[in-house]
N, C-alpha and C. Protein backbone atom coordinates (compact mmCIF):
# COMPACT_ATOMS: atom_id res chain seq x y z
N UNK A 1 0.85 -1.18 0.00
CA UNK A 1 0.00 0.00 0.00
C UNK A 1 0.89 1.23 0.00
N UNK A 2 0.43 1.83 -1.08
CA UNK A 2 1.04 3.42 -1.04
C UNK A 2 0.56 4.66 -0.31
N UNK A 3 0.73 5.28 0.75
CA UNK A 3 0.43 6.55 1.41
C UNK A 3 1.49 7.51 0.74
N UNK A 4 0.53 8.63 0.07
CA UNK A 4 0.93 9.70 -0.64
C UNK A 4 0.95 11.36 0.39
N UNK A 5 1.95 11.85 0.87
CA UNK A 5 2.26 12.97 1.24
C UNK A 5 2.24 14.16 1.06
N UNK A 6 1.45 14.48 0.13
CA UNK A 6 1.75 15.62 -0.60
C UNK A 6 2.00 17.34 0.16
N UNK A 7 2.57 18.24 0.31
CA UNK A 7 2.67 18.69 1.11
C UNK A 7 2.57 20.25 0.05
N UNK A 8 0.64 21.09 0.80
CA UNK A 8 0.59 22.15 -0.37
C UNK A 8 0.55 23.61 -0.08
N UNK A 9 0.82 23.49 1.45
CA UNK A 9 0.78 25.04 2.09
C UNK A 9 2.30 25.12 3.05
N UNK A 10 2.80 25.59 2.62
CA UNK A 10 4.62 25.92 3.60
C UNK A 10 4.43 27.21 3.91
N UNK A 11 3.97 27.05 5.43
CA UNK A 11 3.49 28.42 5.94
C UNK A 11 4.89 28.78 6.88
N UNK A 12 4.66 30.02 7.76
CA UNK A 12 5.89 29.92 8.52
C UNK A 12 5.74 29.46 9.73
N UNK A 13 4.47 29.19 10.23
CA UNK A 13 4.54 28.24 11.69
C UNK A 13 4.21 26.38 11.51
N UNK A 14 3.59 26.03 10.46
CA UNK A 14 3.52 24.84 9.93
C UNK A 14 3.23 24.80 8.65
N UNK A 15 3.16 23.37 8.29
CA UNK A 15 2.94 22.76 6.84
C UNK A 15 1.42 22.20 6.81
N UNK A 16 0.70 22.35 6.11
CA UNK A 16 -0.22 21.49 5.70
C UNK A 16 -0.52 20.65 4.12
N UNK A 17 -0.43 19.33 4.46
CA UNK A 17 -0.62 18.44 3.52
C UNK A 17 -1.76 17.34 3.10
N UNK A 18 -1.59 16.88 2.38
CA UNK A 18 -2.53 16.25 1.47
C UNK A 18 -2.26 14.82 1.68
N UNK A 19 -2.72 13.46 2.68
CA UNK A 19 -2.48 12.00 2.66
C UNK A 19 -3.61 11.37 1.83
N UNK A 20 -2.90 10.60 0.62
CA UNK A 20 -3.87 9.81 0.14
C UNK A 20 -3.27 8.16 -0.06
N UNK A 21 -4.71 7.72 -0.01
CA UNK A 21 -4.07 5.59 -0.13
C UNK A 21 -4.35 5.47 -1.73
N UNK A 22 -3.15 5.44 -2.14
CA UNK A 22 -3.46 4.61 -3.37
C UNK A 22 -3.87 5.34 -4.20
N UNK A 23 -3.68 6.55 -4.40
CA UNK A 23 -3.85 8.04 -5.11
C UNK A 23 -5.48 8.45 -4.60
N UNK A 24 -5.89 8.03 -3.68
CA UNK A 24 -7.83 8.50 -3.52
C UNK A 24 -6.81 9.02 -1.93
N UNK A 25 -7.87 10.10 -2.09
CA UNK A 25 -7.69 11.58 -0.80
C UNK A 25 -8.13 10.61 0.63
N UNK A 26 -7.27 10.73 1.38
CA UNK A 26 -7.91 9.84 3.10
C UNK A 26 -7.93 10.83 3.96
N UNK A 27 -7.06 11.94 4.29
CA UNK A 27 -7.74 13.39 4.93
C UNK A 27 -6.15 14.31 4.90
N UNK A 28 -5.91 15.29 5.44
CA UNK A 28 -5.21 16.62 5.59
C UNK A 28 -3.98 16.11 7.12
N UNK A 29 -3.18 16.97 6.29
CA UNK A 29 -1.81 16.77 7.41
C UNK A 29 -1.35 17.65 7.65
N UNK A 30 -0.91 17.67 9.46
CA UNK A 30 0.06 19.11 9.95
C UNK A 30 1.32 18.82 9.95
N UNK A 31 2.47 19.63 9.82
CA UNK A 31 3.78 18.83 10.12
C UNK A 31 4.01 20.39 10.57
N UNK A 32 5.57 20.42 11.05
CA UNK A 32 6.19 21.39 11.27
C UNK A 32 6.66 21.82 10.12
N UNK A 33 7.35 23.35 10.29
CA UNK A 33 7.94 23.97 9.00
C UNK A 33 9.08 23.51 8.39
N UNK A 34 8.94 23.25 6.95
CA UNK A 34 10.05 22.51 6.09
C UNK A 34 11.03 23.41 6.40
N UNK A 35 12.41 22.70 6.59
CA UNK A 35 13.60 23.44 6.81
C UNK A 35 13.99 22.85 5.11
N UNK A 36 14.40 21.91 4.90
CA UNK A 36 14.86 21.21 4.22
C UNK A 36 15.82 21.69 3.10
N UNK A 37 16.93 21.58 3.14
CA UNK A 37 17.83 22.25 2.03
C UNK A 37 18.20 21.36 1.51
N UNK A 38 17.97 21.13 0.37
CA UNK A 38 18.29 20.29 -0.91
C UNK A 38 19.44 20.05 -1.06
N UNK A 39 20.54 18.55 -1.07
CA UNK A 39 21.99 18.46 -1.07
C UNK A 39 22.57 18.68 0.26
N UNK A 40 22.04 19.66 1.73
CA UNK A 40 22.90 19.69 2.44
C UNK A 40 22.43 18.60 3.73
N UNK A 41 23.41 18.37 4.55
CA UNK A 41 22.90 17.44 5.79
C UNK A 41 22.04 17.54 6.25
N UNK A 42 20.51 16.66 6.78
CA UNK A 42 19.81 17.01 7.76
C UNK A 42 20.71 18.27 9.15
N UNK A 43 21.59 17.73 9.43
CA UNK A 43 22.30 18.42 10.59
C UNK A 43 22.25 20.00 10.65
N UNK A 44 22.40 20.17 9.15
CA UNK A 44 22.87 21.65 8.76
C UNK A 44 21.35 22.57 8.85
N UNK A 45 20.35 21.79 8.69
CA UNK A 45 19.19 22.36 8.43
C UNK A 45 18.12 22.66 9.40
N UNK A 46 17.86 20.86 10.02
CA UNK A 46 17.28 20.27 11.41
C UNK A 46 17.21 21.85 12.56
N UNK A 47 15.85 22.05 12.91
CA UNK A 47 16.14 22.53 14.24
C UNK A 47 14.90 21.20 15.47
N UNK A 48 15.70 20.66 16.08
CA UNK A 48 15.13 19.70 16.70
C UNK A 48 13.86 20.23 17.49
N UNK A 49 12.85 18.93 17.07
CA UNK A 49 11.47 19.12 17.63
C UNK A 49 10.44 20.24 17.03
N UNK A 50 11.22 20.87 16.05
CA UNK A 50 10.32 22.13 15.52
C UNK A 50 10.92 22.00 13.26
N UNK A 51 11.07 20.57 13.26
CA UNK A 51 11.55 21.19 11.37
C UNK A 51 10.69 19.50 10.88
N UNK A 52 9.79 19.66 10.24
CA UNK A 52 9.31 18.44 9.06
C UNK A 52 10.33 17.63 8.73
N UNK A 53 9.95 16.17 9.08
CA UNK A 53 10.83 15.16 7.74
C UNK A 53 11.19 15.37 6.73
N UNK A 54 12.20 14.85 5.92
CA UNK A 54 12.60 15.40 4.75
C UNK A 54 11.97 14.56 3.19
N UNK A 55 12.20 15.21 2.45
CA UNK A 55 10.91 14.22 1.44
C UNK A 55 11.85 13.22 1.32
N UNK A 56 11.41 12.22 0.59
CA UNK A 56 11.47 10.70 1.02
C UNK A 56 10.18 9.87 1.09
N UNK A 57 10.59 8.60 0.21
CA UNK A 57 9.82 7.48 0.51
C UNK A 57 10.28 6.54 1.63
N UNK A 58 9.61 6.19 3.15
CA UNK A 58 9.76 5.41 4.14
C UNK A 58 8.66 4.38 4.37
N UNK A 59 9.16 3.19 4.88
CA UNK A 59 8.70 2.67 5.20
C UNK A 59 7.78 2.79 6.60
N UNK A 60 6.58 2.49 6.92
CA UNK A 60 5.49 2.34 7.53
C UNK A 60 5.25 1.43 8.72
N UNK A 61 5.67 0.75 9.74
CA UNK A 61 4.57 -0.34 10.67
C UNK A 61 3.83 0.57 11.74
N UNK A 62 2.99 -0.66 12.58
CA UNK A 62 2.54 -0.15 13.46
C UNK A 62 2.74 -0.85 14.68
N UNK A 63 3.24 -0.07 15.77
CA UNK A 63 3.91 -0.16 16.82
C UNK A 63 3.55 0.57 17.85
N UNK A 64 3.84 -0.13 18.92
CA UNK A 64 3.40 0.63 20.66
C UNK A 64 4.29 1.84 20.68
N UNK A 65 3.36 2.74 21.07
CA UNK A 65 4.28 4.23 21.09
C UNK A 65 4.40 4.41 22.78
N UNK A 66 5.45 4.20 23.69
CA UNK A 66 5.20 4.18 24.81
C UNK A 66 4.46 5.96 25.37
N UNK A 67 5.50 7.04 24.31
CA UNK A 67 4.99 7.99 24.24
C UNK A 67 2.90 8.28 24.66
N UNK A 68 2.58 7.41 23.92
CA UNK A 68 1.28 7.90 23.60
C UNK A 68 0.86 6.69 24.23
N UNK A 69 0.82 5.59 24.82
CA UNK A 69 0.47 4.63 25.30
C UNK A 69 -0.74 3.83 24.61
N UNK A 70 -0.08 3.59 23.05
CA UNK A 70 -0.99 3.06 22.41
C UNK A 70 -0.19 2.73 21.07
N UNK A 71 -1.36 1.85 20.22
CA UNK A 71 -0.04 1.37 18.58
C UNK A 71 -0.20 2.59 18.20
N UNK A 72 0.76 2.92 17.26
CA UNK A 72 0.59 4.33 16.01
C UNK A 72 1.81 3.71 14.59
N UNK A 73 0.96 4.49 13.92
CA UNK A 73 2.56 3.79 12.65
C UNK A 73 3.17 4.86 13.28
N UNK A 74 4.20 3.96 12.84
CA UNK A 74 5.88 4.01 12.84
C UNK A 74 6.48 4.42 11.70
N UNK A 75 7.27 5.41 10.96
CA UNK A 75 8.25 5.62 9.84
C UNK A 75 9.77 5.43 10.11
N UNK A 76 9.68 4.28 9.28
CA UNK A 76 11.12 4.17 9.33
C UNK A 76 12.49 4.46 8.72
N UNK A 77 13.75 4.49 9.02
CA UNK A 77 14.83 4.80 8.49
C UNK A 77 14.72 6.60 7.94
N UNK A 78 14.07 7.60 8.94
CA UNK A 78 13.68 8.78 8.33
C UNK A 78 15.49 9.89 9.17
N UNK A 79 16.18 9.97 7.95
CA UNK A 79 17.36 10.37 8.23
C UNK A 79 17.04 11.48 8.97
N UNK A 80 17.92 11.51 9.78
CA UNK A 80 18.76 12.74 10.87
C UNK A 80 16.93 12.66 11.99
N UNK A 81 16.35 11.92 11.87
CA UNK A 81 15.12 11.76 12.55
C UNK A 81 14.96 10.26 13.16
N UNK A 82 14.41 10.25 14.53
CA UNK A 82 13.95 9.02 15.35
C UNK A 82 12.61 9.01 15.97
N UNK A 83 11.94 8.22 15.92
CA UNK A 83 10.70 8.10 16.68
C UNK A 83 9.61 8.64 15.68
N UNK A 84 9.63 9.21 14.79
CA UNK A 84 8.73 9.80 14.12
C UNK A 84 7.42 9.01 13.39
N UNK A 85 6.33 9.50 14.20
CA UNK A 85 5.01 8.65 13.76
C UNK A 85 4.06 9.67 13.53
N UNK A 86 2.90 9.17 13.31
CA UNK A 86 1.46 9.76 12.20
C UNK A 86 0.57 9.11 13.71
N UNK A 87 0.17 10.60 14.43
CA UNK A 87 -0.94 10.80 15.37
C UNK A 87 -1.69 11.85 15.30
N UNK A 88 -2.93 11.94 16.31
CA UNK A 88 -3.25 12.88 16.27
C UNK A 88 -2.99 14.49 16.90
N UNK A 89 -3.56 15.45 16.94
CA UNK A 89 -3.15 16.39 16.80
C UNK A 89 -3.45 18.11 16.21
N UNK A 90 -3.85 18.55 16.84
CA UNK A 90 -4.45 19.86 16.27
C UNK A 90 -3.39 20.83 15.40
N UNK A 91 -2.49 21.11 16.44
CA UNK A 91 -1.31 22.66 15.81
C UNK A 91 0.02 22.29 16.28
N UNK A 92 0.58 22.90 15.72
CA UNK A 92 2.29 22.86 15.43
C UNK A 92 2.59 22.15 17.53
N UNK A 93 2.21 22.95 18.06
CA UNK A 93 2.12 22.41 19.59
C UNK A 93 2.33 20.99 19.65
N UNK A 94 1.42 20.29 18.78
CA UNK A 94 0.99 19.19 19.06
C UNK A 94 2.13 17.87 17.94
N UNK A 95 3.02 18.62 17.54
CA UNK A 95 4.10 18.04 16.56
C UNK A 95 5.36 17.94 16.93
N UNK A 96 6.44 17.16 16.82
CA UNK A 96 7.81 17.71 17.19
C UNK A 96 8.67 16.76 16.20
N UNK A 97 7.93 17.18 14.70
CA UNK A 97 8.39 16.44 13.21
C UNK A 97 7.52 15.67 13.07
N UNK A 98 6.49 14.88 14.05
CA UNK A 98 5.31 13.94 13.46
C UNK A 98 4.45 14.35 12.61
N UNK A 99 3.71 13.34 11.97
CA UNK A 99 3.18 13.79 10.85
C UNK A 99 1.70 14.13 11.89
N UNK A 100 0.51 14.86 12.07
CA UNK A 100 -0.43 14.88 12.68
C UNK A 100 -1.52 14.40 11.24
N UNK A 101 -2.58 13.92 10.97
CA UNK A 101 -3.86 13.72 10.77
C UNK A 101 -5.03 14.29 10.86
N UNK A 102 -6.05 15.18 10.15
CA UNK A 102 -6.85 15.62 10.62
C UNK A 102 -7.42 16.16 9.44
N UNK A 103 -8.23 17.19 9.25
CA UNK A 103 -8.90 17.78 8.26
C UNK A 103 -8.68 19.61 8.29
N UNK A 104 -8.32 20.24 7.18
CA UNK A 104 -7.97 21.26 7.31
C UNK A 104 -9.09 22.40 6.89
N UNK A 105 -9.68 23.57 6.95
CA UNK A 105 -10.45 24.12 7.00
C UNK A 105 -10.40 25.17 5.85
N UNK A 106 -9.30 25.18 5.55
CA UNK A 106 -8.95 26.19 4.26
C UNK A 106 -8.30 27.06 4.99
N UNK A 107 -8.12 27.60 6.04
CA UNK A 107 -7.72 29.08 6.73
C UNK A 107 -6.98 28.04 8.01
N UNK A 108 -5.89 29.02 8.33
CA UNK A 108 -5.43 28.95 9.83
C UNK A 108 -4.21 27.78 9.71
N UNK A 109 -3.64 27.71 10.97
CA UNK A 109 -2.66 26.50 11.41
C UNK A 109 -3.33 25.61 12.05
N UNK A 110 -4.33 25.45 11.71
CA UNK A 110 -4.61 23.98 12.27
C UNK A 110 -5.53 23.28 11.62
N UNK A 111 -5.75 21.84 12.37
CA UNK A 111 -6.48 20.65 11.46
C UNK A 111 -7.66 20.30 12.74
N UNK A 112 -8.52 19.87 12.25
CA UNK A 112 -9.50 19.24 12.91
C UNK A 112 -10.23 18.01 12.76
N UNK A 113 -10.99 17.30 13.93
CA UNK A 113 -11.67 16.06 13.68
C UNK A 113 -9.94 14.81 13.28
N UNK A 114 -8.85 15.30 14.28
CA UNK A 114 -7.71 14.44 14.06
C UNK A 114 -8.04 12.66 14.61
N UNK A 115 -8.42 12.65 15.74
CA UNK A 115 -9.11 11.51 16.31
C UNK A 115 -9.31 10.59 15.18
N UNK A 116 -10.70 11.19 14.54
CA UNK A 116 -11.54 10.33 13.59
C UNK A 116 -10.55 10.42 12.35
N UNK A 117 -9.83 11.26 12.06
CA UNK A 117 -8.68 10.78 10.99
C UNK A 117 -7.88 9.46 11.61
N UNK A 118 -7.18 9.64 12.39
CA UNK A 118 -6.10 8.58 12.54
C UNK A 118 -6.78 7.14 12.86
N UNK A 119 -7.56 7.41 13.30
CA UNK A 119 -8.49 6.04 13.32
C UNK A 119 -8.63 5.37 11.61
N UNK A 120 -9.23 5.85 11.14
CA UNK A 120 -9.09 6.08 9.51
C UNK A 120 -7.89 5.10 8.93
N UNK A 121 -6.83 6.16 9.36
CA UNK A 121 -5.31 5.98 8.60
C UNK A 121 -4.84 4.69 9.41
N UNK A 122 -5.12 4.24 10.79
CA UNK A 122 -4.74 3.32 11.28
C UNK A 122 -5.29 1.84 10.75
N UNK A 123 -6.60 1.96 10.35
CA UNK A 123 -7.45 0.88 10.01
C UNK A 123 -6.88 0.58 8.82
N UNK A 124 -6.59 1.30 8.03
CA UNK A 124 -5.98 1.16 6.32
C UNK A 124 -4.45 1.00 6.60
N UNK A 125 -3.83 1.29 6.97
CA UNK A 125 -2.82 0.73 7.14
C UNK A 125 -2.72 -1.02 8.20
N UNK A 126 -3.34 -0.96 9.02
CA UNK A 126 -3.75 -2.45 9.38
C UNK A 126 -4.37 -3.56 8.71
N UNK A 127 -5.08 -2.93 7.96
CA UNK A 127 -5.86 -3.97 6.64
C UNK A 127 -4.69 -4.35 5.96
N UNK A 128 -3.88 -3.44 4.96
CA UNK A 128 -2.43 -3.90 4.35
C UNK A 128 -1.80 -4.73 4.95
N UNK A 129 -1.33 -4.29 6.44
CA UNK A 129 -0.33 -5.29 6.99
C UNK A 129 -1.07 -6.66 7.41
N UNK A 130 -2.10 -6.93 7.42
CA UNK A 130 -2.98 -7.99 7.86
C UNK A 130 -2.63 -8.97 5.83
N UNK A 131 -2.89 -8.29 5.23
CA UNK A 131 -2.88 -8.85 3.97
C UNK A 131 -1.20 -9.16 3.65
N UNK A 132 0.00 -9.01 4.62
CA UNK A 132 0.96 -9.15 4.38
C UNK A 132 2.05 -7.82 3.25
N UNK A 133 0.88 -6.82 2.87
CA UNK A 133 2.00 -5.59 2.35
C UNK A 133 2.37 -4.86 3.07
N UNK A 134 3.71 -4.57 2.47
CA UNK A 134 4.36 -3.67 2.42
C UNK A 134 3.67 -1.90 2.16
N UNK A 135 3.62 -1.27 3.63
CA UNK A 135 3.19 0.15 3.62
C UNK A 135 4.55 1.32 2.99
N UNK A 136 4.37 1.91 2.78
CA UNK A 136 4.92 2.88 2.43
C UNK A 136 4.57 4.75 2.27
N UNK A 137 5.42 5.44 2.99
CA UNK A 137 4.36 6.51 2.67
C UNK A 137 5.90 7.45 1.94
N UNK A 138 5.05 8.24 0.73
CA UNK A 138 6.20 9.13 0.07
C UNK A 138 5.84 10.27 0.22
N UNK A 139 6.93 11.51 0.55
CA UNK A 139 6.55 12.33 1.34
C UNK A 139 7.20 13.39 -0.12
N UNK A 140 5.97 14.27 -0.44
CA UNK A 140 6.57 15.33 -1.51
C UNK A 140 6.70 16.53 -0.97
């Protein structure tokens, strides 16, 4: 299963993006603000707990977040980044590089109805791994 990232507002307190399964729309994403400099090190760019993953296709499971005391996917191998998962989440507050879930309103830094998103994104990604695929999400 493919999870698509698309990422269409680079504001200066967050990002909001576009998650879809399999090219069909599944709901709206918060991340923090893209630092990302093209060619140079995460290191050089990174300001920890406050800068977006870098684009990239990663791999996906779902795993106990002791953080959150519950499963959440997991992204893996996401350079100069650890721990980074897809929960819920209203505003940049509520991020520190995770991807948040939710629905965006057209206006403002934030997303809403995140709950009933990640529930969503969790079930579809559990169906895949139940069927034995390989998740993946590519982050533009």
């Amino acid at each position: 299963m493919n999870l698509d990232l698309d990422r269409f507002i680079h504001g200066s307190a967050c990002t909001i993006g576009r998650l879809s399964v399999d090219g069909s729309y599944l709901c709206d994403t918060l991340e923090d603000v893209v630092r990302e400099v093209k060619g140079e090190s995460v290191k050089t760019w990174k300001v920890p707990g406050d800068t977006a993953i870098p684009v990239g296709s990663y791999q996906v499971l779902i795993t106990y977040s002791p953080k959150f005391k519950r499963n959440l996917p997991l992204l893996l191998a996401v350079p100069g980044f650890d721990g980074i998962r897809i929960h819920a989440g209203n505003t940049k507050e509520d991020t520190e590089g995770c991807i948040l879930v939710g629905h965006y309103s057209g206006t403002g830094d934030a997303i809403v109805n995140s709950r009933t998103a990640l529930d969503v994104v969790i079930e579809r990604i559990q169906i895949a791994r139940d069927k034995s695929e390989t998740v993946t999400i590519n982050v533009f």
